[in-house]
Protein backbone atom coordinates (compact mmCIF):
# COMPACT_ATOMS: atom_id res chain seq x y z
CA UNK A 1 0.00 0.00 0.00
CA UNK A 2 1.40 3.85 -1.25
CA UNK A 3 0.06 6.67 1.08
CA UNK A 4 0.63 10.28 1.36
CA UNK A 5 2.69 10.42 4.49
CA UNK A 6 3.60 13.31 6.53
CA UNK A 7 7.30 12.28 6.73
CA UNK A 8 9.21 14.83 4.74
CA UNK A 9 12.24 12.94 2.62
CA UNK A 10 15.43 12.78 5.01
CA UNK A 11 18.60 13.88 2.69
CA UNK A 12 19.51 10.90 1.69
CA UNK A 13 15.96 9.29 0.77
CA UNK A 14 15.70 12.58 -1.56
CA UNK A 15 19.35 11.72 -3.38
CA UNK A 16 18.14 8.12 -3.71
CA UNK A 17 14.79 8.82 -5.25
CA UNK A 18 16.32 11.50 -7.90
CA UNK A 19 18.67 8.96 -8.25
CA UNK A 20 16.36 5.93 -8.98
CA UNK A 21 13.73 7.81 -10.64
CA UNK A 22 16.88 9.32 -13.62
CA UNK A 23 16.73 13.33 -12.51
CA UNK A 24 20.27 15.24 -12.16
CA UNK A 25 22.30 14.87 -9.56
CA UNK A 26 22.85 17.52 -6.62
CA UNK A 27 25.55 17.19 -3.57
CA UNK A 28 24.14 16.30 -0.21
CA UNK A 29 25.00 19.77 0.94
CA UNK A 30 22.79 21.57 -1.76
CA UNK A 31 19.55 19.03 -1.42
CA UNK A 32 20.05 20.31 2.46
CA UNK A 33 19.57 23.28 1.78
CA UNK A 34 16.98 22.80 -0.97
CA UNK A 35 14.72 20.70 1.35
CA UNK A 36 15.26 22.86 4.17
CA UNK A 37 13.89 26.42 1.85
CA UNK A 38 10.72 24.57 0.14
CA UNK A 39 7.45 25.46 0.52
CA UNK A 40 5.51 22.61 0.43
CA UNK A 41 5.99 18.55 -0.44
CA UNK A 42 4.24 15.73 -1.03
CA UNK A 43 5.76 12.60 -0.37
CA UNK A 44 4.62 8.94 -0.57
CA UNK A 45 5.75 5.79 1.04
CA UNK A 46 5.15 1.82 0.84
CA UNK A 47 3.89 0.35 3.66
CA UNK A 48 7.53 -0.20 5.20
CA UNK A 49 8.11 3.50 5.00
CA UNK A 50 9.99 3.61 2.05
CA UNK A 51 10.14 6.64 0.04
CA UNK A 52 8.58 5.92 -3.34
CA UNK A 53 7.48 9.35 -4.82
CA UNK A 54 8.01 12.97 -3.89
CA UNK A 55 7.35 16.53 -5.22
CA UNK A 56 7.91 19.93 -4.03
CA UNK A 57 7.10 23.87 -4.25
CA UNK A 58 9.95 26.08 -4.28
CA UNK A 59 9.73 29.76 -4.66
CA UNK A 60 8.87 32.75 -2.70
CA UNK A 61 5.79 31.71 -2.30
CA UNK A 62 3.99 35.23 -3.41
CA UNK A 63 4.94 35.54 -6.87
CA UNK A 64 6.80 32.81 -7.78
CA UNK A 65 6.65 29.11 -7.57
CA UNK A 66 8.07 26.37 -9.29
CA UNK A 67 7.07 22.56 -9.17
CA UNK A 68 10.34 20.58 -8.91
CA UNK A 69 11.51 16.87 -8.02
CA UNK A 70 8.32 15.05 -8.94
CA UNK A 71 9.98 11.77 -9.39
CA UNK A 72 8.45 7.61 -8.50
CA UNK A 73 10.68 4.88 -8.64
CA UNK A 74 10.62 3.05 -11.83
CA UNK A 75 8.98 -0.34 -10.19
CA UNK A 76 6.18 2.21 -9.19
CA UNK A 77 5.60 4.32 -12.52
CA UNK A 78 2.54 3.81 -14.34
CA UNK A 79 0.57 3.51 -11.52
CA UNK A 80 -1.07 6.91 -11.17
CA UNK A 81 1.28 7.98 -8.19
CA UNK A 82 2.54 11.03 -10.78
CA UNK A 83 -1.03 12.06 -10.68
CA UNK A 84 -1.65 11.68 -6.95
CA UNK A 85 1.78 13.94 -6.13
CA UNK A 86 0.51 16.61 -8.64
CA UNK A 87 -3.00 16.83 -6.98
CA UNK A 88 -1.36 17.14 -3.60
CA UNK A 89 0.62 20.12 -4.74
CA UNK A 90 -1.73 21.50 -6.59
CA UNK A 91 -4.48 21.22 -3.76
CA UNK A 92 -2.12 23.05 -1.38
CA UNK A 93 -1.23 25.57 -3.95
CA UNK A 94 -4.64 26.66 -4.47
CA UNK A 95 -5.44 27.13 -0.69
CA UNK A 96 -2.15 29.03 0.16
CA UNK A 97 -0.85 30.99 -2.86
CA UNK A 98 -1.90 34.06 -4.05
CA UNK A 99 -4.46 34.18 -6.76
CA UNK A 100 -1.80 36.41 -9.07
CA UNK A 101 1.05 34.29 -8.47
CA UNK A 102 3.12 32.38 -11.83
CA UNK A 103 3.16 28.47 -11.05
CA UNK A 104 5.72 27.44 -13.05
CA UNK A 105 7.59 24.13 -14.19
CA UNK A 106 10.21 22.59 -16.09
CA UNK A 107 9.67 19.20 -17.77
CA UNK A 108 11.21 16.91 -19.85
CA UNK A 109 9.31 16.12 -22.65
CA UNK A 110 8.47 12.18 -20.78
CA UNK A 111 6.18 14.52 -18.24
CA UNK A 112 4.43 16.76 -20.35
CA UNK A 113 1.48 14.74 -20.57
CA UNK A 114 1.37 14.60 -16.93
CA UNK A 115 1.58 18.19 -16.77
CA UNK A 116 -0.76 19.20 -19.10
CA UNK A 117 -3.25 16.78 -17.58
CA UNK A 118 -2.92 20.18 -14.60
CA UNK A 119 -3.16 22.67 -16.78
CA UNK A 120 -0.08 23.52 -17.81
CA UNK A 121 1.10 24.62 -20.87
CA UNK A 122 4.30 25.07 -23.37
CA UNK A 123 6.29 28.06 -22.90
CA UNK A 124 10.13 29.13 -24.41
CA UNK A 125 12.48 28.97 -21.67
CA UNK A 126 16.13 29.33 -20.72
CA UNK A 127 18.03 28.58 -17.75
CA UNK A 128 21.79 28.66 -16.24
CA UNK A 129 23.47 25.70 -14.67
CA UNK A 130 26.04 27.42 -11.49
CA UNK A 131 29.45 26.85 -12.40
């Protein structure tokens, strides 16, 4: 059984899901950080407590957020959990954001589906890797 659990990621669980699930890695110092400055996560575990899907707000929470990290280990892919951690966001989003503020992701295009599926939509973007 996968639930929504209150048990934010530790650092380690977070590495090892990015990891598992194919996103970029990040040193342990930056997730620290990262996890410590979110806004809001969802996270699901298995029955024995094992993290098996996550996502996350980041921003400043008035007119900027972004949707980051939503990422399910391959053996549990396909099975709607993408969805679940999306509405979970979302949800919270809608009761604590402003009405004004730009919600904003990026994807690759294996999660545009997903995304759309929330009402998001294609826009031209650039960004800047830190040296």
């Amino acid at each position: 059984m996968v639930a929504v659990s209150d048990i934010a990621a530790s650092t380690e669980e977070f590495l090892d899901l990015r990891r598992a699930a194919g996103l970029k890695a990040f040193t342990k110092e930056a997730a620290a950080i990262s996890l410590a400055n979110m806004l809001h996560g969802v996270w699901l575990r298995d029955g024995a407590g094992q993290l098996i899907g996550m996502g996350r707000l980041v921003g400043d929470g008035g007119c900027f957020v972004m949707v980051v990290d939503i990422a399910v280990r391959p053996e549990h892919q396909r099975q709607g959990h993408g969805a679940r951690i999306m509405a979970g966001l979302l949800d919270w989003a809608d009761g604590n954001l402003p009405t004004s503020c730009y919600l904003t992701l990026i994807a690759d295009p294996r999660g545009q589906r997903l995304y759309e599926r929330f009402g998001f939509s294609g826009r031209t973007g650039m960004v800047r890797l830190i040296k």
